[in-house]
C-alpha atoms as a PDB file:
ATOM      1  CA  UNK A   1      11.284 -17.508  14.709  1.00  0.00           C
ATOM      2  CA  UNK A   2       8.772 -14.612  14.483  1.00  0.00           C
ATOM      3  CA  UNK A   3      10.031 -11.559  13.443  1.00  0.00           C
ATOM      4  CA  UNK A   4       7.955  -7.780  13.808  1.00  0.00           C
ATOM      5  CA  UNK A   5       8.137  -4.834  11.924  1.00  0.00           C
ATOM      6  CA  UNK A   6       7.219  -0.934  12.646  1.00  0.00           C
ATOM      7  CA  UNK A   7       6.478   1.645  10.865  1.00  0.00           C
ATOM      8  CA  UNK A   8       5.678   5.248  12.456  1.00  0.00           C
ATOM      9  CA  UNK A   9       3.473   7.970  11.573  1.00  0.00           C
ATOM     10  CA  UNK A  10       2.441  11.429  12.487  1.00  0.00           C
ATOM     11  CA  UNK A  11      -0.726  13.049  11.677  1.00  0.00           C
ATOM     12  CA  UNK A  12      -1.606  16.413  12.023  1.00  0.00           C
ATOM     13  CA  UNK A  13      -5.395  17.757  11.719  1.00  0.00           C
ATOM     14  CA  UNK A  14      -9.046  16.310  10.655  1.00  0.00           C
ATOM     15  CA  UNK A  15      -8.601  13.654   8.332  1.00  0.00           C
ATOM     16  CA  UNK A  16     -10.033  15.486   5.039  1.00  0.00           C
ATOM     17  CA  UNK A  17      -7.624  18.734   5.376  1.00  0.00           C
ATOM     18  CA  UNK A  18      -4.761  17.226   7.422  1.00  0.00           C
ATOM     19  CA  UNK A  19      -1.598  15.374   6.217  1.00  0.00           C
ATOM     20  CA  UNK A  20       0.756  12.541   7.796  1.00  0.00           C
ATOM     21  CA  UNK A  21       3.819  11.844   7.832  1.00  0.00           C
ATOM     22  CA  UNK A  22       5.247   7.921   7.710  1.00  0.00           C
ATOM     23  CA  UNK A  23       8.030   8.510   9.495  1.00  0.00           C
ATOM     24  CA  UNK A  24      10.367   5.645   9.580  1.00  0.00           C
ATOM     25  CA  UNK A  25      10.581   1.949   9.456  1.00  0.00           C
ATOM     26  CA  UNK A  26      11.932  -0.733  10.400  1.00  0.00           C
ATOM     27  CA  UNK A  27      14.576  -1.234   7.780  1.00  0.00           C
ATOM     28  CA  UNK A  28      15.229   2.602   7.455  1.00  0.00           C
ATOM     29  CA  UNK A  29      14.641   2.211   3.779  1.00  0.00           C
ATOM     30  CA  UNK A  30      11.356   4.154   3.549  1.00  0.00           C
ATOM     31  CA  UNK A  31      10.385   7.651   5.166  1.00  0.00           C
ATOM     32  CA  UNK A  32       9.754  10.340   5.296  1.00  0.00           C
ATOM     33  CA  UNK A  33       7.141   9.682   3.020  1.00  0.00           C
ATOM     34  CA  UNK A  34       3.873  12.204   3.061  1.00  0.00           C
ATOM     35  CA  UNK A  35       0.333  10.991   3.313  1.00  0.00           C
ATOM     36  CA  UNK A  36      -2.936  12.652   2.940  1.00  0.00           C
ATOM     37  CA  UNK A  37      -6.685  12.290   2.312  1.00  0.00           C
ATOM     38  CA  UNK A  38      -6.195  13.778  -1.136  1.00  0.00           C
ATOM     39  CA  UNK A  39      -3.873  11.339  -2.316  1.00  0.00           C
ATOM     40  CA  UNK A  40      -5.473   8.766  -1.049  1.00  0.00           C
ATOM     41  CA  UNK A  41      -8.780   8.862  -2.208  1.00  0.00           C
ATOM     42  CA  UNK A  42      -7.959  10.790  -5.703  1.00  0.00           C
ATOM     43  CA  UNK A  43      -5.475  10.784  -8.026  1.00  0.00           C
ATOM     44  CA  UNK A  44      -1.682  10.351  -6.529  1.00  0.00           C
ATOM     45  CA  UNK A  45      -0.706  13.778  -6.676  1.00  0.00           C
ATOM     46  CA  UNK A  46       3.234  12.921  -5.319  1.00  0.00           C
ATOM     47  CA  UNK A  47       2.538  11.564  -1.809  1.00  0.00           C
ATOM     48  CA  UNK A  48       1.857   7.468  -0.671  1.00  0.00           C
ATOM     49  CA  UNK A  49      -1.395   5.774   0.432  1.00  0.00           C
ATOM     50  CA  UNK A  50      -1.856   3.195   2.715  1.00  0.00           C
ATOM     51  CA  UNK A  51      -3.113   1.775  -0.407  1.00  0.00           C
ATOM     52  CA  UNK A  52      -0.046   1.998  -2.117  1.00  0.00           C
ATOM     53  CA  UNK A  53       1.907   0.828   0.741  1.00  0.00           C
ATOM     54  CA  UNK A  54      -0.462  -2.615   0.936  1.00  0.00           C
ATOM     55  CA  UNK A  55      -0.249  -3.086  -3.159  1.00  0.00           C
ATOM     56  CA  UNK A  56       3.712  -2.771  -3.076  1.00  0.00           C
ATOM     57  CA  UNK A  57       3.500  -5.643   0.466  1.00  0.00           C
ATOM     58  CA  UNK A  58       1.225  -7.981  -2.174  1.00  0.00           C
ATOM     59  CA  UNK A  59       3.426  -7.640  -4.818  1.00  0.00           C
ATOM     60  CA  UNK A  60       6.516  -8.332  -3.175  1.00  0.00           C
ATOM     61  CA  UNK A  61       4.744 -11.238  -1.359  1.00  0.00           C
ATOM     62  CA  UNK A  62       3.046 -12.860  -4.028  1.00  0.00           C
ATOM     63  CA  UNK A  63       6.345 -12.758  -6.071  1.00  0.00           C
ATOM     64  CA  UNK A  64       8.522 -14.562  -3.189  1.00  0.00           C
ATOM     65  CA  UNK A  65       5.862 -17.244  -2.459  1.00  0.00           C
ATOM     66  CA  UNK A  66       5.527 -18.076  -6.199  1.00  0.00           C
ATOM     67  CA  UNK A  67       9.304 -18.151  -6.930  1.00  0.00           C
ATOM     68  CA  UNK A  68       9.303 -20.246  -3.985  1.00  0.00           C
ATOM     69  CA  UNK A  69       6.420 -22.642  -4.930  1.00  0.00           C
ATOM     70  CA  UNK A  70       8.176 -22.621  -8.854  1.00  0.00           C
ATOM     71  CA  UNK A  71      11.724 -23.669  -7.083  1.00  0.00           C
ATOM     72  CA  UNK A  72      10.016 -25.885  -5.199  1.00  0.00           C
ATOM     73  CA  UNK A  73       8.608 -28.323  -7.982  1.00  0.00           C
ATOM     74  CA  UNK A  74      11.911 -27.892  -9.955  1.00  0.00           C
ATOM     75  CA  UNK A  75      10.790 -25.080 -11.952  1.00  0.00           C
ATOM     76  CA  UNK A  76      13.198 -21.995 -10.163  1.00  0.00           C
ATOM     77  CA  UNK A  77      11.845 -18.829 -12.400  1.00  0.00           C
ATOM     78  CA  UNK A  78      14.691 -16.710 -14.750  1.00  0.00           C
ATOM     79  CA  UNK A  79      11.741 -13.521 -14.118  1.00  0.00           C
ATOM     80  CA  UNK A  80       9.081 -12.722 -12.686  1.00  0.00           C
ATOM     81  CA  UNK A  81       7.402  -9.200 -13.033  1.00  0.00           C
ATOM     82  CA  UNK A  82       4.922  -8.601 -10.699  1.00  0.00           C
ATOM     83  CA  UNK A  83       2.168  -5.918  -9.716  1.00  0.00           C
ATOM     84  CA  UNK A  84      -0.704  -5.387  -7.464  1.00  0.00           C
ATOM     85  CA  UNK A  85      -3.283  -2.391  -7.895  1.00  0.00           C
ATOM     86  CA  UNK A  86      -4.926  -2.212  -5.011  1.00  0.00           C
ATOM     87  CA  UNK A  87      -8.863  -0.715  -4.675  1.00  0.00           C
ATOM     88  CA  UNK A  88     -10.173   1.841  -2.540  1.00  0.00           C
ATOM     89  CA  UNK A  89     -13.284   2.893  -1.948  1.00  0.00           C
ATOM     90  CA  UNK A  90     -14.002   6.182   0.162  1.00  0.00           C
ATOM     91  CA  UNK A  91     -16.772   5.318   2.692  1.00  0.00           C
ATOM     92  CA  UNK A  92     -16.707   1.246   2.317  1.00  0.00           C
ATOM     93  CA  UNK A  93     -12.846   0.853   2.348  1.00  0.00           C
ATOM     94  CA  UNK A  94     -10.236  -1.453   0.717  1.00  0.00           C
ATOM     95  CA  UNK A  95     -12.474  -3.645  -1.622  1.00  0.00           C
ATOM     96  CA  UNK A  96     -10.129  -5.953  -3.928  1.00  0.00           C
ATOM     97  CA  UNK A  97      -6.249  -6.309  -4.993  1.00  0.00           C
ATOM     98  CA  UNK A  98      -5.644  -7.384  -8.323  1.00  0.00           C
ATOM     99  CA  UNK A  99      -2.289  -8.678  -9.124  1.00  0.00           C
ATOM    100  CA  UNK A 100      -0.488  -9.379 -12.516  1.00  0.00           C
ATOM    101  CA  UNK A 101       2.293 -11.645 -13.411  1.00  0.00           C
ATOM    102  CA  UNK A 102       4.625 -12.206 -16.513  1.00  0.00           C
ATOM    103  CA  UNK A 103       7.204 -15.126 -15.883  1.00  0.00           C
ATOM    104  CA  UNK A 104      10.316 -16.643 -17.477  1.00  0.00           C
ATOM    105  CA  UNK A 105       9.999 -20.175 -16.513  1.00  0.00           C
ATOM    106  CA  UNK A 106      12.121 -22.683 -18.135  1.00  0.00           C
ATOM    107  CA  UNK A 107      10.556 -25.846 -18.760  1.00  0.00           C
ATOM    108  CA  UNK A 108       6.957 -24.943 -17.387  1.00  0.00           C
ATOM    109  CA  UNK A 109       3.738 -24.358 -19.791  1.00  0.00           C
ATOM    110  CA  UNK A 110       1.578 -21.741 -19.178  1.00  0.00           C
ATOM    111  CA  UNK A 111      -1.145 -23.784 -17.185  1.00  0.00           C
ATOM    112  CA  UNK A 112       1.507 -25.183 -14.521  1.00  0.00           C
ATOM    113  CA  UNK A 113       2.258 -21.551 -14.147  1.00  0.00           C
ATOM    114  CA  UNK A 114      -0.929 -20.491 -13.633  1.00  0.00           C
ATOM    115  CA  UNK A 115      -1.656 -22.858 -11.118  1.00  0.00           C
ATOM    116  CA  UNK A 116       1.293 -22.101  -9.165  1.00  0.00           C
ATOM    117  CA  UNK A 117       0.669 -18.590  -9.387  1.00  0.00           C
ATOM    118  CA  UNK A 118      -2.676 -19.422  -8.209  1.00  0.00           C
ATOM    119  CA  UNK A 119      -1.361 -21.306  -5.292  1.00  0.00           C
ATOM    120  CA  UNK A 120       1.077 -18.112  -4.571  1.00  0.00           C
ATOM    121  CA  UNK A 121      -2.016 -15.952  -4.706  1.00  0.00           C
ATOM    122  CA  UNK A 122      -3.942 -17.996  -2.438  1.00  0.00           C
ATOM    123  CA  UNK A 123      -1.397 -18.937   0.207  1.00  0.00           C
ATOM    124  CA  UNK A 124       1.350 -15.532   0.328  1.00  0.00           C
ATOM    125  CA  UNK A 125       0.760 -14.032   3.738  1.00  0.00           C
ATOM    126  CA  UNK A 126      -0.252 -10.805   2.833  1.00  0.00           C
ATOM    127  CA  UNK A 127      -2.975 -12.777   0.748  1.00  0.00           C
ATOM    128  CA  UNK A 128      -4.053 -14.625   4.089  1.00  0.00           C
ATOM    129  CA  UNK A 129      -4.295 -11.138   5.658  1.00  0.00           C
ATOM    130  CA  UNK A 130      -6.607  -9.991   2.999  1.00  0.00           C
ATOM    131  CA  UNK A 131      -8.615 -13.040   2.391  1.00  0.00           C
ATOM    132  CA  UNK A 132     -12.205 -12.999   3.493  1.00  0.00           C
ATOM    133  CA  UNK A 133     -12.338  -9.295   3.733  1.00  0.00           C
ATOM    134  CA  UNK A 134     -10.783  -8.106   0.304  1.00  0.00           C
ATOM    135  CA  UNK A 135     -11.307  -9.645  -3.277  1.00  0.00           C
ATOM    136  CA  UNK A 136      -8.455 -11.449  -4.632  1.00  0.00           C
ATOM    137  CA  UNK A 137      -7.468 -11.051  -8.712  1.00  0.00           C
ATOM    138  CA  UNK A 138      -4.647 -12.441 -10.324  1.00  0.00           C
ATOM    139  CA  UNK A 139      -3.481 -12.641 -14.141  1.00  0.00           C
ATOM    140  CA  UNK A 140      -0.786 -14.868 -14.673  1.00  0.00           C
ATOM    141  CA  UNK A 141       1.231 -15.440 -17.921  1.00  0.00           C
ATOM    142  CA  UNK A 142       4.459 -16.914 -19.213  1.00  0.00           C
ATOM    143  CA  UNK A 143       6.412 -14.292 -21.357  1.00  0.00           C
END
């Protein structure tokens, strides 16, 4: 079964002196949450990105789909610490997404967990969103 999710926004002015607002979600858990050019394409100074907002999606993916994939092939994880650092360019756009995992994995040597973090990284949807279009990164070690 397909499921959707919504976010809305409100933006007030030109994009280089105006400001947002993310409103609400889906899940209520997020909003109001301030956005602006500022923060976006310079240092965070207190409000999101949509930057932000796509690293903490990859993240959360990538670390479902490779607890998954490590379940899967009898290896379920004790940990996994995950993080995506998403790049932004100003005038060319979202250019790559780096992401960085430590795991606890009973029983698994570091190259099985590379390669099913590998697999994660390839195959998470938010990965398949951003494949062909953004470069992928990933460091993957056991702890």
């Amino acid at each position: 079964m397909a499921t959707e999710r919504k976010a809305s926004v409100t933006w007030y002015g030109d994009l280089m002196s105006g400001e947002g607002t993310i409103e609400s979600v889906t899940s209520g858990v997020l909003g109001p949450l301030e956005v602006d050019w500022a923060n976006r394409a310079e240092d965070a100074q207190g409000k999101t990105s949509p930057e932000e907002l796509i690293a903490a999606a990859h993240a959360a993916c990538f670390a479902m789909a490779l607890s998954h994939g490590l379940a899967q092939d009898g290896h379920a994880p004790e940990r996994l610490e995950t993080s995506a650092t998403v790049t932004f360019v100003p005038g060319t756009g979202i250019t790559k997404s780096a992401l960085t995992v430590t795991g606890s994995v009973p029983g698994l040597d570091e190259d099985g967990f590379r390669k099913a973090a590998e697999d994660a990284k390839e195959n998470c949807p938010v990965s398949s969103a951003l494949k062909g279009n953004v470069e992928l990164e990933l460091d993957a070690r056991l702890q």
